[in-house]
C-alpha atoms as a PDB file:
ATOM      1  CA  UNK A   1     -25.533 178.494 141.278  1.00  0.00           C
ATOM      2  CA  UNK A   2     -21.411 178.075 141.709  1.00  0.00           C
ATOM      3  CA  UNK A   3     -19.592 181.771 141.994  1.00  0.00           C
ATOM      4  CA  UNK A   4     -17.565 182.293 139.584  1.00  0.00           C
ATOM      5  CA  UNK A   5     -13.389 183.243 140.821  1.00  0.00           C
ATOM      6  CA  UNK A   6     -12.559 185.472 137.797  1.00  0.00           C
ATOM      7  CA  UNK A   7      -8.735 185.567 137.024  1.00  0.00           C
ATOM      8  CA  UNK A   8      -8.527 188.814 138.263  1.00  0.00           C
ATOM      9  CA  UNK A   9     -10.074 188.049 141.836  1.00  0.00           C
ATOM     10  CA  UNK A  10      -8.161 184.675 142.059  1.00  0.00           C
ATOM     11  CA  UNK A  11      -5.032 184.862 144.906  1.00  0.00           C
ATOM     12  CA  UNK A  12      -3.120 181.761 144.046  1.00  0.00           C
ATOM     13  CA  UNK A  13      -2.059 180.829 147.043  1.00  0.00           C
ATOM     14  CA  UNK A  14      -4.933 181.331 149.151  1.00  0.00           C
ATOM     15  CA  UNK A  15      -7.012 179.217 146.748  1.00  0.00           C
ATOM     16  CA  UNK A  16      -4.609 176.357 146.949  1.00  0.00           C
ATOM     17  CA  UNK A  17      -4.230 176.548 151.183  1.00  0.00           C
ATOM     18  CA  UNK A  18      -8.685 177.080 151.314  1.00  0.00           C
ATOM     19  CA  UNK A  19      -9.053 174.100 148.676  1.00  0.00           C
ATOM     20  CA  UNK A  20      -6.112 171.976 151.062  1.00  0.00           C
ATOM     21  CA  UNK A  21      -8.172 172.983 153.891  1.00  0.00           C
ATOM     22  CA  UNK A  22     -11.574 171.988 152.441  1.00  0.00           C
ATOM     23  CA  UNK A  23     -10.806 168.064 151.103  1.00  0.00           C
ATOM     24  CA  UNK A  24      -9.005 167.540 154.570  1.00  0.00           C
ATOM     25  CA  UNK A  25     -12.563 169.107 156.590  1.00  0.00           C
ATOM     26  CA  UNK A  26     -14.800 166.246 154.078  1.00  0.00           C
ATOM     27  CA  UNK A  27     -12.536 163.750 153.910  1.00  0.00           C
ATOM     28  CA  UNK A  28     -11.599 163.147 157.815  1.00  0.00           C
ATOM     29  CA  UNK A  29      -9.694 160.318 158.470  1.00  0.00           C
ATOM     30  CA  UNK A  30     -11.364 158.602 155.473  1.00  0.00           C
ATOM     31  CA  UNK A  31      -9.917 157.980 152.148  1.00  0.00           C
ATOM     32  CA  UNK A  32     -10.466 159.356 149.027  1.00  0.00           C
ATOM     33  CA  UNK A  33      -9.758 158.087 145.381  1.00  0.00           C
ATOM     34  CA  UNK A  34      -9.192 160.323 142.121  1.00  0.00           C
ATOM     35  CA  UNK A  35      -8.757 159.810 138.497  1.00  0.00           C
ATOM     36  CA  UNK A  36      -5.980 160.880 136.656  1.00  0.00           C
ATOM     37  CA  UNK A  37      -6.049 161.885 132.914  1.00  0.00           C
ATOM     38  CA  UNK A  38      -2.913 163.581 132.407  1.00  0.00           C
ATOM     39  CA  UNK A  39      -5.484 166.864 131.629  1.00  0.00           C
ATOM     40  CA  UNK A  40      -4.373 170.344 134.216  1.00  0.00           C
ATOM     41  CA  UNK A  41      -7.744 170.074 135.631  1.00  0.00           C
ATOM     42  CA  UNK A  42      -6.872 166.375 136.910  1.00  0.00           C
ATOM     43  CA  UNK A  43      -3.476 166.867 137.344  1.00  0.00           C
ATOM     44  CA  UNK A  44      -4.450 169.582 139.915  1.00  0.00           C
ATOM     45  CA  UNK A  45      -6.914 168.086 141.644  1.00  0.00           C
ATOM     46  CA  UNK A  46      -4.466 165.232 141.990  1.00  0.00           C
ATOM     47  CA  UNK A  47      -1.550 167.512 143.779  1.00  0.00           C
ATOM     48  CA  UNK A  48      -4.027 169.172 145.835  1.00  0.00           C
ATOM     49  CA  UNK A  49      -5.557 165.864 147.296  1.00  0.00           C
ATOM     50  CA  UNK A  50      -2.074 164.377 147.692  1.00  0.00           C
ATOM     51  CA  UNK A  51      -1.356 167.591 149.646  1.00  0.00           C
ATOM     52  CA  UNK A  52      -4.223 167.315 151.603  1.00  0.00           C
ATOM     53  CA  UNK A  53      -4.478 163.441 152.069  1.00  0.00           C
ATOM     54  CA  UNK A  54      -1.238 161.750 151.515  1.00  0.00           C
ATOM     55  CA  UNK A  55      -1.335 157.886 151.299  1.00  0.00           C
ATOM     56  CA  UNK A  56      -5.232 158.897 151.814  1.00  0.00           C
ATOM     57  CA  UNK A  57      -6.094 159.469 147.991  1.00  0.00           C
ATOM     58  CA  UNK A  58      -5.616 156.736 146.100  1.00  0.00           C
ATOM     59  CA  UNK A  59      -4.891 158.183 142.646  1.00  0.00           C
ATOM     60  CA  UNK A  60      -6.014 155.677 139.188  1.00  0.00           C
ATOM     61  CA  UNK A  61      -5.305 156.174 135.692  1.00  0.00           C
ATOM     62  CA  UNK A  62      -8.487 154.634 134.216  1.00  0.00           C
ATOM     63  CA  UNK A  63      -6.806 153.252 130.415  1.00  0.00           C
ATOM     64  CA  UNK A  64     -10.590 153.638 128.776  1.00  0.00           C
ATOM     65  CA  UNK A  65      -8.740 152.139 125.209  1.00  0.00           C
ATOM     66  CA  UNK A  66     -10.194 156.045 124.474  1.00  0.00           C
ATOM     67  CA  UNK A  67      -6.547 157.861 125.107  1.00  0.00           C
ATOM     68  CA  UNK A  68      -4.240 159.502 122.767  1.00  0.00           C
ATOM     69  CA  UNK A  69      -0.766 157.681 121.801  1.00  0.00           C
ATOM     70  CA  UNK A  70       1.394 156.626 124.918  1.00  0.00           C
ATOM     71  CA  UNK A  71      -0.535 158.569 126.915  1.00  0.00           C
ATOM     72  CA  UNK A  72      -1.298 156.184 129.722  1.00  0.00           C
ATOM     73  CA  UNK A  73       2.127 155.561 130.700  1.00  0.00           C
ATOM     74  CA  UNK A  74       3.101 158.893 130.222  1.00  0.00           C
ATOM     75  CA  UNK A  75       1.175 160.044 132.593  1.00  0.00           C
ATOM     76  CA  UNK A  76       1.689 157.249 135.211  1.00  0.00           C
ATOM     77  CA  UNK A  77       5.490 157.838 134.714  1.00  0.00           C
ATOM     78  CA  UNK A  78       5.258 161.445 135.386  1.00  0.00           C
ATOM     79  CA  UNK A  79       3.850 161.388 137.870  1.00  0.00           C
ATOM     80  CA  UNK A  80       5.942 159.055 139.686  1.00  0.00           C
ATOM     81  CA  UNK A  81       8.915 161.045 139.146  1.00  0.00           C
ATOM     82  CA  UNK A  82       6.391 163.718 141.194  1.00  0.00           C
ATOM     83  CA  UNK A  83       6.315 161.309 143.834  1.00  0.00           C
ATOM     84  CA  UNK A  84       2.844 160.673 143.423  1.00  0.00           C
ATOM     85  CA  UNK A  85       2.090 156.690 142.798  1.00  0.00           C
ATOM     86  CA  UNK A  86      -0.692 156.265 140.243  1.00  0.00           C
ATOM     87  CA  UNK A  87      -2.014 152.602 139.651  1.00  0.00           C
ATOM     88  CA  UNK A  88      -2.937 152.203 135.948  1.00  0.00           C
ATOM     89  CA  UNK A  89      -6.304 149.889 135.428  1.00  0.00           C
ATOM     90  CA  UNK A  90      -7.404 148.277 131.919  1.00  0.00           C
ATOM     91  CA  UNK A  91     -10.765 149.246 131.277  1.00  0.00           C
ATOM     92  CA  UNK A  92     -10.868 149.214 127.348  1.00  0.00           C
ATOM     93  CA  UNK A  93     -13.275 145.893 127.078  1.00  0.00           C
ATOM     94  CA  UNK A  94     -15.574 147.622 129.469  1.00  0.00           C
ATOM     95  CA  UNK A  95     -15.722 150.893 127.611  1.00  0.00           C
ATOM     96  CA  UNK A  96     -15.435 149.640 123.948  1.00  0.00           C
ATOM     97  CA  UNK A  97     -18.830 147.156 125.028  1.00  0.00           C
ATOM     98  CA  UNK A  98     -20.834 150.057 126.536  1.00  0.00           C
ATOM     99  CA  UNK A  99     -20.558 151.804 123.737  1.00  0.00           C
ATOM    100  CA  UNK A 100     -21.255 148.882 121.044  1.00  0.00           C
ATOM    101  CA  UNK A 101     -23.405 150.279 118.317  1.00  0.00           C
ATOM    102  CA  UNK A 102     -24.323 154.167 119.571  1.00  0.00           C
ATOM    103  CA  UNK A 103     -24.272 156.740 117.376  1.00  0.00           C
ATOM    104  CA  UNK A 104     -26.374 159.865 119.053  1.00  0.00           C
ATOM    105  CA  UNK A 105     -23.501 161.897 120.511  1.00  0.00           C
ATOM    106  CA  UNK A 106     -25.209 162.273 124.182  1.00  0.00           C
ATOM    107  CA  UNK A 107     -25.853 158.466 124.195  1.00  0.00           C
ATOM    108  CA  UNK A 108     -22.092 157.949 123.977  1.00  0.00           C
ATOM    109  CA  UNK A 109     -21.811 160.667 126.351  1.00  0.00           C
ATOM    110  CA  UNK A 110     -24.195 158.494 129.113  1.00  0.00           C
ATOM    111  CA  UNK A 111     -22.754 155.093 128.470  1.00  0.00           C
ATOM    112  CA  UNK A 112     -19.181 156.593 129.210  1.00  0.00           C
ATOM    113  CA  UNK A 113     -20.322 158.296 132.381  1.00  0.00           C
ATOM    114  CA  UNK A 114     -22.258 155.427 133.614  1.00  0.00           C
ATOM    115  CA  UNK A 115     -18.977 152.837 132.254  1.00  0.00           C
ATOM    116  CA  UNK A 116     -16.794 155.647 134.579  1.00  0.00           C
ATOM    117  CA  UNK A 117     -18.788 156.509 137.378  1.00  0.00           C
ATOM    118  CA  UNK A 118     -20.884 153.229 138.020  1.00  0.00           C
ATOM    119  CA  UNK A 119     -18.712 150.463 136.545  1.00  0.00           C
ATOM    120  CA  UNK A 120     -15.491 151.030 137.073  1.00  0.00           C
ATOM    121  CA  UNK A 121     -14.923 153.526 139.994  1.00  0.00           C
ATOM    122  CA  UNK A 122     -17.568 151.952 141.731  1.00  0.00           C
ATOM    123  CA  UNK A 123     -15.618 148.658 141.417  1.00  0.00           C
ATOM    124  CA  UNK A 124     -12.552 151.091 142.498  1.00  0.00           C
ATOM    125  CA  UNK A 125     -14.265 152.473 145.390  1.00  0.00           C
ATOM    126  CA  UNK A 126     -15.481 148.978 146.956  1.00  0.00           C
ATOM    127  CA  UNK A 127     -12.186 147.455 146.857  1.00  0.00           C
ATOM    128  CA  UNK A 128     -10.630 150.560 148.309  1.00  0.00           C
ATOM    129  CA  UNK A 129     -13.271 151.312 150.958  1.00  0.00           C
ATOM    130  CA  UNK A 130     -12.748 155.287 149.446  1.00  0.00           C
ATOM    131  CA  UNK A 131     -16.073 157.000 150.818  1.00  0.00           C
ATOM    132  CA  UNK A 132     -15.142 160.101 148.183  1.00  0.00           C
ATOM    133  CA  UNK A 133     -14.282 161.559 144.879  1.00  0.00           C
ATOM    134  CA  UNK A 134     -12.111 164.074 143.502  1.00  0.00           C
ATOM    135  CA  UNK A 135     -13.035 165.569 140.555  1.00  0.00           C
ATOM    136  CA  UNK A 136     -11.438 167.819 138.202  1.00  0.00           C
ATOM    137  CA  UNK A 137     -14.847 169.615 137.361  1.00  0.00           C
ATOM    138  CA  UNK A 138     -14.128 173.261 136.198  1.00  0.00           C
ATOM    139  CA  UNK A 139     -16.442 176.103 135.941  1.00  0.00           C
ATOM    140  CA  UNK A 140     -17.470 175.968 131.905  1.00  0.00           C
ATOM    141  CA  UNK A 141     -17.896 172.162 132.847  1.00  0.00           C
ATOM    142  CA  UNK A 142     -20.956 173.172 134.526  1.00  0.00           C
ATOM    143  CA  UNK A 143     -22.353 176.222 132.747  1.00  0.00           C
ATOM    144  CA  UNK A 144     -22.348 174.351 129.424  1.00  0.00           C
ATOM    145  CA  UNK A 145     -23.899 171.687 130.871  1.00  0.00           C
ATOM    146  CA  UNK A 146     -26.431 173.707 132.410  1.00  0.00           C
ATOM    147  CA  UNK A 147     -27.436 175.778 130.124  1.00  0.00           C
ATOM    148  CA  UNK A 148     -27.863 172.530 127.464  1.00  0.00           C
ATOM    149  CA  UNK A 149     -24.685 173.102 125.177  1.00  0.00           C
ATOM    150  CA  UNK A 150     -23.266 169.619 125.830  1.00  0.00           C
ATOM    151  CA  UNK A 151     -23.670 167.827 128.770  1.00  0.00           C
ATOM    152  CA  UNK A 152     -20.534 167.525 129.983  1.00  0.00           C
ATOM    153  CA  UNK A 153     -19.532 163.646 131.821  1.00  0.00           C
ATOM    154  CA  UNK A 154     -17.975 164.668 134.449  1.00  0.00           C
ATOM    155  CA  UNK A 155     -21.021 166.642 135.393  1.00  0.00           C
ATOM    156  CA  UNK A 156     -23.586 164.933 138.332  1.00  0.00           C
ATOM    157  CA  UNK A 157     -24.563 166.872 141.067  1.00  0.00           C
ATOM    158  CA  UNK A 158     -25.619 169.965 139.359  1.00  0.00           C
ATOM    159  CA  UNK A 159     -27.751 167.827 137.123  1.00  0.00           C
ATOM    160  CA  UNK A 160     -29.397 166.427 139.993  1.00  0.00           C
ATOM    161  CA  UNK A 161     -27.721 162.879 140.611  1.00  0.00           C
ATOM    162  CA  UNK A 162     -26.885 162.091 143.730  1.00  0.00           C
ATOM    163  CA  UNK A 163     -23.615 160.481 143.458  1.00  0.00           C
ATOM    164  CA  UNK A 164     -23.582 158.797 147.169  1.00  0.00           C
ATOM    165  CA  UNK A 165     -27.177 157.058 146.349  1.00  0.00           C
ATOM    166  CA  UNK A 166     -26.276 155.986 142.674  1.00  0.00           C
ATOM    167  CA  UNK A 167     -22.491 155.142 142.843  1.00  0.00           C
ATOM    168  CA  UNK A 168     -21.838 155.048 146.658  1.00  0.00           C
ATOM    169  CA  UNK A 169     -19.265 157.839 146.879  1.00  0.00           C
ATOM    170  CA  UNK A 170     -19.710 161.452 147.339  1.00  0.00           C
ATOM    171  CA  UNK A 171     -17.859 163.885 145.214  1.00  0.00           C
ATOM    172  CA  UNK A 172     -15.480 166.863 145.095  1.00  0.00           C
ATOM    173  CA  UNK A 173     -14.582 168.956 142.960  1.00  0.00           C
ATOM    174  CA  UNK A 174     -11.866 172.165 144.340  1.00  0.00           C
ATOM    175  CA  UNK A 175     -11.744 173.317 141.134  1.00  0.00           C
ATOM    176  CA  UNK A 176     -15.346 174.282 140.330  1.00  0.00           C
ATOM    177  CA  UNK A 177     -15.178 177.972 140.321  1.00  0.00           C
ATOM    178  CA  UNK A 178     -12.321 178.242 138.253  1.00  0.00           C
ATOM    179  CA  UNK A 179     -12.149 178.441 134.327  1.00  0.00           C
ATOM    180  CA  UNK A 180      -9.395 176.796 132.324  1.00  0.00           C
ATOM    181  CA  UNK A 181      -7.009 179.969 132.455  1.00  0.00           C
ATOM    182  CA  UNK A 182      -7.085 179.837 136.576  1.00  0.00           C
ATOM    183  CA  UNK A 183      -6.579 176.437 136.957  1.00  0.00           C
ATOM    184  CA  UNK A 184      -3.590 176.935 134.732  1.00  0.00           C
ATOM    185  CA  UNK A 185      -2.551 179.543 136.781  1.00  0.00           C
ATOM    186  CA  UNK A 186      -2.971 176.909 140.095  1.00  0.00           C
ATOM    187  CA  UNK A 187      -0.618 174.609 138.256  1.00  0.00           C
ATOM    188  CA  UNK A 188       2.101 176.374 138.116  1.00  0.00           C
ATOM    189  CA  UNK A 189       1.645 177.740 141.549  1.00  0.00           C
ATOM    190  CA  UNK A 190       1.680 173.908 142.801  1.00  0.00           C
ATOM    191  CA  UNK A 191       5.135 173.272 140.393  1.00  0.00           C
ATOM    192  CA  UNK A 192       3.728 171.224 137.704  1.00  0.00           C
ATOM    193  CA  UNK A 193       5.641 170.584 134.925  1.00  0.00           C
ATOM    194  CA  UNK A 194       5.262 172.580 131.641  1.00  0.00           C
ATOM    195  CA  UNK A 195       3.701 169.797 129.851  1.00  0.00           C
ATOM    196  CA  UNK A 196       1.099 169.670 131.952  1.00  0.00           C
ATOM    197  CA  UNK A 197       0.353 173.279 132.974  1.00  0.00           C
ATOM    198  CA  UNK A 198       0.517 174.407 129.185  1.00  0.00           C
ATOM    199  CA  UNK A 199      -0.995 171.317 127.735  1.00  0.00           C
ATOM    200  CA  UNK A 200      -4.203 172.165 125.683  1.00  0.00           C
ATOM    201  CA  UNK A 201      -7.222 170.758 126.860  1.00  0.00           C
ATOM    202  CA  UNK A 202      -8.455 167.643 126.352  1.00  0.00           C
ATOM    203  CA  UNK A 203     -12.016 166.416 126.580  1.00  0.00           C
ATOM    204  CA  UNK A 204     -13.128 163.774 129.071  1.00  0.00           C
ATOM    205  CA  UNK A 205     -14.724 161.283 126.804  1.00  0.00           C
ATOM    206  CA  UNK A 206     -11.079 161.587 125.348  1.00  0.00           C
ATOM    207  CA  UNK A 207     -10.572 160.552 121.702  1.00  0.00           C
ATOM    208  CA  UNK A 208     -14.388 159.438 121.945  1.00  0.00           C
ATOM    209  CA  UNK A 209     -15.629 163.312 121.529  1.00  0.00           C
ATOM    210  CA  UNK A 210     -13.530 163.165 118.107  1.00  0.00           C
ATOM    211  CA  UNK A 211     -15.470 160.212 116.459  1.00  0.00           C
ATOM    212  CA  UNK A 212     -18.856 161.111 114.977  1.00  0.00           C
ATOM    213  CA  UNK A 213     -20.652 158.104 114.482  1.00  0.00           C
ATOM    214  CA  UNK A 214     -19.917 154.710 116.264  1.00  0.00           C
ATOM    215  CA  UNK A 215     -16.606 154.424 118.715  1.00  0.00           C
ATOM    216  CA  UNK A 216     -14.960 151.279 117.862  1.00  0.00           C
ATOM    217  CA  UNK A 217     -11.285 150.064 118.530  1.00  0.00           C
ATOM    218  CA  UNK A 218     -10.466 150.730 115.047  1.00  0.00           C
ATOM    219  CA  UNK A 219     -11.943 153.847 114.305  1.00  0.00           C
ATOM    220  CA  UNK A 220     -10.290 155.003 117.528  1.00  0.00           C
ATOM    221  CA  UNK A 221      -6.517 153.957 116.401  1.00  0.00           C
ATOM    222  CA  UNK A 222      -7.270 155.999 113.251  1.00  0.00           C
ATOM    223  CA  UNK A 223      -8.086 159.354 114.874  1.00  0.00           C
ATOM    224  CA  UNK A 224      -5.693 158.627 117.258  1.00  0.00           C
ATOM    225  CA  UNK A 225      -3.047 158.457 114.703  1.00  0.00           C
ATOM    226  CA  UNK A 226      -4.439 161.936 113.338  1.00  0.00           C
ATOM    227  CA  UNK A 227      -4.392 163.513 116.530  1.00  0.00           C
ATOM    228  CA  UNK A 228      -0.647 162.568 117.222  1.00  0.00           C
ATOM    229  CA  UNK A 229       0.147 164.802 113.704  1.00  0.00           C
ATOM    230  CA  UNK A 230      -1.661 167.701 114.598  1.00  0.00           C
ATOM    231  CA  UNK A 231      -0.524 167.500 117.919  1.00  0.00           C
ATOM    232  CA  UNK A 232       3.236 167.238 116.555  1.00  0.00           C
ATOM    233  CA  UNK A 233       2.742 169.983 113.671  1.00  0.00           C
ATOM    234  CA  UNK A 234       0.937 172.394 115.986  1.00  0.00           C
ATOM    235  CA  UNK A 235       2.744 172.115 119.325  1.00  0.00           C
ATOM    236  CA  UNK A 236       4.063 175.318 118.819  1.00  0.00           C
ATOM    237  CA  UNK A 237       1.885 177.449 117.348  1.00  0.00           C
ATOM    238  CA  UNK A 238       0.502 178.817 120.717  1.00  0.00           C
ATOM    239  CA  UNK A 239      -3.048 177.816 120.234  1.00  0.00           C
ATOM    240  CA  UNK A 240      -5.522 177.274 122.905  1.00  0.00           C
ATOM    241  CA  UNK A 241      -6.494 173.394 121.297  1.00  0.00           C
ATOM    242  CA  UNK A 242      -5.999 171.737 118.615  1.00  0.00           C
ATOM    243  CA  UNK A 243      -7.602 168.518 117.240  1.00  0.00           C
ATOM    244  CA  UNK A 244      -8.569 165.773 114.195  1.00  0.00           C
ATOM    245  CA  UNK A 245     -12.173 164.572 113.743  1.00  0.00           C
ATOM    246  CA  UNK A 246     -12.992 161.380 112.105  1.00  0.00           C
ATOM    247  CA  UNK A 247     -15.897 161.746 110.146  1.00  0.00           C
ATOM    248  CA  UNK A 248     -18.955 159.198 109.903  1.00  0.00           C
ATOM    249  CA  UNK A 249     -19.109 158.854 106.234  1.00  0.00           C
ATOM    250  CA  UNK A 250     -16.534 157.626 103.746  1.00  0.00           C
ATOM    251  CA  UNK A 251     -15.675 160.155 100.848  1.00  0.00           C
ATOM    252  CA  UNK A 252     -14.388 159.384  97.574  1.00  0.00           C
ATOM    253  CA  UNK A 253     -11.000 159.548  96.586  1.00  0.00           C
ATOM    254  CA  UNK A 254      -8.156 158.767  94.097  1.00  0.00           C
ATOM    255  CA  UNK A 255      -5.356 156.031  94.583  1.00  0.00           C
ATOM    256  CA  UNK A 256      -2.790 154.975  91.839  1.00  0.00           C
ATOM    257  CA  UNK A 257      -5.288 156.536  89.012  1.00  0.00           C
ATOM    258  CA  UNK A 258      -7.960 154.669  90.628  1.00  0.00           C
ATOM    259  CA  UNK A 259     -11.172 155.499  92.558  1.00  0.00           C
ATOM    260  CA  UNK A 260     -11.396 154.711  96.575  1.00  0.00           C
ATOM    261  CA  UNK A 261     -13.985 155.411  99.385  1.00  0.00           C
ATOM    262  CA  UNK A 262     -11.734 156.567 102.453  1.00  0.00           C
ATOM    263  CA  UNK A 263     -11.903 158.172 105.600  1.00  0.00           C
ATOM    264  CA  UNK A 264     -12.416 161.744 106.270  1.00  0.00           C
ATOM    265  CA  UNK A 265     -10.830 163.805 109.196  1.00  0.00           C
ATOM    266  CA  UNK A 266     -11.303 167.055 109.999  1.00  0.00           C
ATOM    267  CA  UNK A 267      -8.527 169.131 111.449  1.00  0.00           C
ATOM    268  CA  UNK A 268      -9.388 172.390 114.103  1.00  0.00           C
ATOM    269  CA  UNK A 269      -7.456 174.745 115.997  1.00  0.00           C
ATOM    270  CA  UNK A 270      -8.938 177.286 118.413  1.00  0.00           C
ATOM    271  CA  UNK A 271      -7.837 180.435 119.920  1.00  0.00           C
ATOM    272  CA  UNK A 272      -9.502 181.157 123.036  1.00  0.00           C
ATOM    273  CA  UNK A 273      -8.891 181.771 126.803  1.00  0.00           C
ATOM    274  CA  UNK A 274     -11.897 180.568 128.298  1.00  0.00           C
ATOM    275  CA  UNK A 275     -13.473 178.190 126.245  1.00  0.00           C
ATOM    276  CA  UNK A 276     -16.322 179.936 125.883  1.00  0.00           C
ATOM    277  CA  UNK A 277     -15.824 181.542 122.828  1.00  0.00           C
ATOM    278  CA  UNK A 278     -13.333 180.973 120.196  1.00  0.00           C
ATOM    279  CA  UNK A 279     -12.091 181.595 116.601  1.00  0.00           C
ATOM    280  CA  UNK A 280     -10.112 179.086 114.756  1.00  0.00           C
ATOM    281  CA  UNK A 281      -6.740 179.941 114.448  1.00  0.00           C
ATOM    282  CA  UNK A 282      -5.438 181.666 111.416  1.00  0.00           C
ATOM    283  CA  UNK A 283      -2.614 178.933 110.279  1.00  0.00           C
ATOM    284  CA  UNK A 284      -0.476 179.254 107.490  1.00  0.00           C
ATOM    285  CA  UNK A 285      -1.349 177.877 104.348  1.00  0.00           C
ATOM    286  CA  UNK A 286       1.574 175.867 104.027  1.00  0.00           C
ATOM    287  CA  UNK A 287       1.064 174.387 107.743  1.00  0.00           C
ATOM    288  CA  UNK A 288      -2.482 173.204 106.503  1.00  0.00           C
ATOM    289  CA  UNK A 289      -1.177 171.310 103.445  1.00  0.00           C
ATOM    290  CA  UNK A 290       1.797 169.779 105.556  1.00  0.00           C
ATOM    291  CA  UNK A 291      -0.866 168.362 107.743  1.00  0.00           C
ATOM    292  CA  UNK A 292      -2.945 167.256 105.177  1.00  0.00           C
ATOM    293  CA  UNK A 293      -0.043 165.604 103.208  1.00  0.00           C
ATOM    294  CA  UNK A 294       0.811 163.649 106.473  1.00  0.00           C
ATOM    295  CA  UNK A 295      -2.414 162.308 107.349  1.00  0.00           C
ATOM    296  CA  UNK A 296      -3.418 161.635 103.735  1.00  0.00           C
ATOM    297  CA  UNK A 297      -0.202 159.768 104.063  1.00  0.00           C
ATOM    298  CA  UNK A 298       0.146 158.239 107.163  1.00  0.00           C
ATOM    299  CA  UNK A 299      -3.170 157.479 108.663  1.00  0.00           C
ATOM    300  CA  UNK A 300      -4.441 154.453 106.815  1.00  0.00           C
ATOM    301  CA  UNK A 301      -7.477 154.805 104.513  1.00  0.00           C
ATOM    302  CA  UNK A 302      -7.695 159.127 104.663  1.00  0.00           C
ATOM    303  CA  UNK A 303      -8.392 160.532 101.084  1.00  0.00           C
ATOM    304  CA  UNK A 304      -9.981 163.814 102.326  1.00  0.00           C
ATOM    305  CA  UNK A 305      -8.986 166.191 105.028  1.00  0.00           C
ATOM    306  CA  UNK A 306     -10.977 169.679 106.126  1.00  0.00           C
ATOM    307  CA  UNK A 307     -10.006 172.525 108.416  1.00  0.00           C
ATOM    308  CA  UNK A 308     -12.700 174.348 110.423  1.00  0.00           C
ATOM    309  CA  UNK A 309     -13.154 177.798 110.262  1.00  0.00           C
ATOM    310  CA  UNK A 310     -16.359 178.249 112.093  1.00  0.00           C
ATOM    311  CA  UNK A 311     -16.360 180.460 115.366  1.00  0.00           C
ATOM    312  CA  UNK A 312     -18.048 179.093 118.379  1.00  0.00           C
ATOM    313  CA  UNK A 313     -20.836 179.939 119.039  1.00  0.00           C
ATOM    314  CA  UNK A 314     -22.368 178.614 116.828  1.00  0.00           C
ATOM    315  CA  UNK A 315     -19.669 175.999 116.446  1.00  0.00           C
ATOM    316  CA  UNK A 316     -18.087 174.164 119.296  1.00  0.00           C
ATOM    317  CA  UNK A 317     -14.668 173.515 120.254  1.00  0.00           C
ATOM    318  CA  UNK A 318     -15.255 169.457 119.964  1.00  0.00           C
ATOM    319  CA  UNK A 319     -17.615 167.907 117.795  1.00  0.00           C
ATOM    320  CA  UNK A 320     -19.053 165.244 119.643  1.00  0.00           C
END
């Protein structure tokens, strides 16, 4: 089993130099490749391999058609003014087709992985001749996973797949001993911007962990437009994550006097420092209604929205 680096035992500095050390020791004179998401997990393990590698990591922003609103060139802009070049690739056919018709929430889970890992990065790592992987895999990543909470995608190894047999790349992940809070902690160390080291978390199967039921394009653009609200009315409430749902079944509702079957979404806001456990955050009343005035409003077809205020356990910090 991974050890654990608890906050308290975790020296910045010599984390980021052994980490530096490490990828540079696997990686040779090879070349490695990485995917961006924007995410502090990625966004470290992107800084550390650029440290390590230079010109030698190859960093992608993988546009799944999954992401939240602008996010892709965000991110790819950002970074540039880092100095670190990230090459955007369109993979939204790809993805959207994989995951055609699935409804079973670890189904969608597989076909993204497999899309990812096998499709798409495999594709990546031909063309670049990139014998490795960094990964932004952190330590709840794997003990969820392993103990059967919710298989995680970025997960392989630990679960037994041998990544250089079934996608032809091995993979590495610096950040695998560390929970959210110290990778946080690594950011700023390495000088990331505030919007990155303080962003809440995001899951990997993006937008695609907030759609129970099928993932299509347009249910997608509807949670996406839900998640840009909450995202705007909570930004500074100082929660750990925040999030909209979009709910499988249509609920009835009332337009113009008259009766209409629309789209639920359910809103949820955590406070937590690991993850691991969390309460939902006690907002003010008034906040709630705001946000359920502007989605009601503004996201097309939403006649009911819901606020969580289940703990986890036994609830979970995404749905999906």
């Amino acid at each position: 089993m991974i050890q654990e680096i608890p906050v308290a035992r975790l020296n910045v500095e010599e984390f980021i130099n052994t980490q530096i050390a490490a990828i540079r020791q696997a990686v040779g004179d090879g070349l490695a490749v990485n995917a961006l998401s924007g995410g502090v997990d990625s966004s470290v393990v992107t800084l550390l391999g650029h440290r390590a590698l230079g010109e030698r990591l190859k960093t992608y922003f993988i546009d799944t058609g999954l992401m939240r609103q602008g996010e892709p060139e965000w991110v790819v802009g950002l970074f540039a003014r880092l100095g670190v070049r990230v090459e955007l690739v369109p993979a939204q056919e790809e993805f959207f087709t994989a995951l055609r018709g699935l409804t079973d929430p670890e189904a969608k889970r597989e076909a993204i992985t497999q899309t990812f890992y096998r499709k798409v990065f495999g594709r990546l790592v031909r063309e670049s001749g990139a014998r490795f992987l960094l990964h932004g895999t952190n330590y709840t990543d794997v003990e969820e996973t392993v103990a059967g909470v919710k298989r995680q995608h970025n997960i392989l190894e630990q679960l037994g797949i041998d990544t250089q047999k079934e996608f032809g790349y091995r993979v590495l992940e610096p950040l695998v001993q560390l929970r959210k809070t110290g990778v946080r902690m690594v950011a700023r160390a390495l000088g990331l911007p505030r919007e990155i080291t303080e962003r809440p978390p995001f899951p990997g199967p993006a937008l695609a962990a907030r759609v129970i039921g099928e993932v299509t394009p347009e249910r997608i653009a509807l949670v996406r437009q839900a998640t840009a609200i909450v995202e705007e009315e909570l930004a500074d409430s100082g929660a750990f994550q925040y999030l909209a749902i979009l709910h499988q079944d249509m609920v009835t509702g009332i337009r113009e006097g008259k009766r209409q079957f629309g789209y639920q979404i359910e809103v949820r806001s955590w406070e937590s420092s690991d993850a691991v456990i969390a309460e939902p955050s006690r907002l003010p009343w008034e906040k709630l209604l705001r946000i359920a005035k502007r989605i009601t409003t503004e996201v097309p077809g939403v006649v009911s929205v819901t606020y969580n205020i289940a703990s986890k356990p036994p609830s979970t910090i995404e749905a999906v």
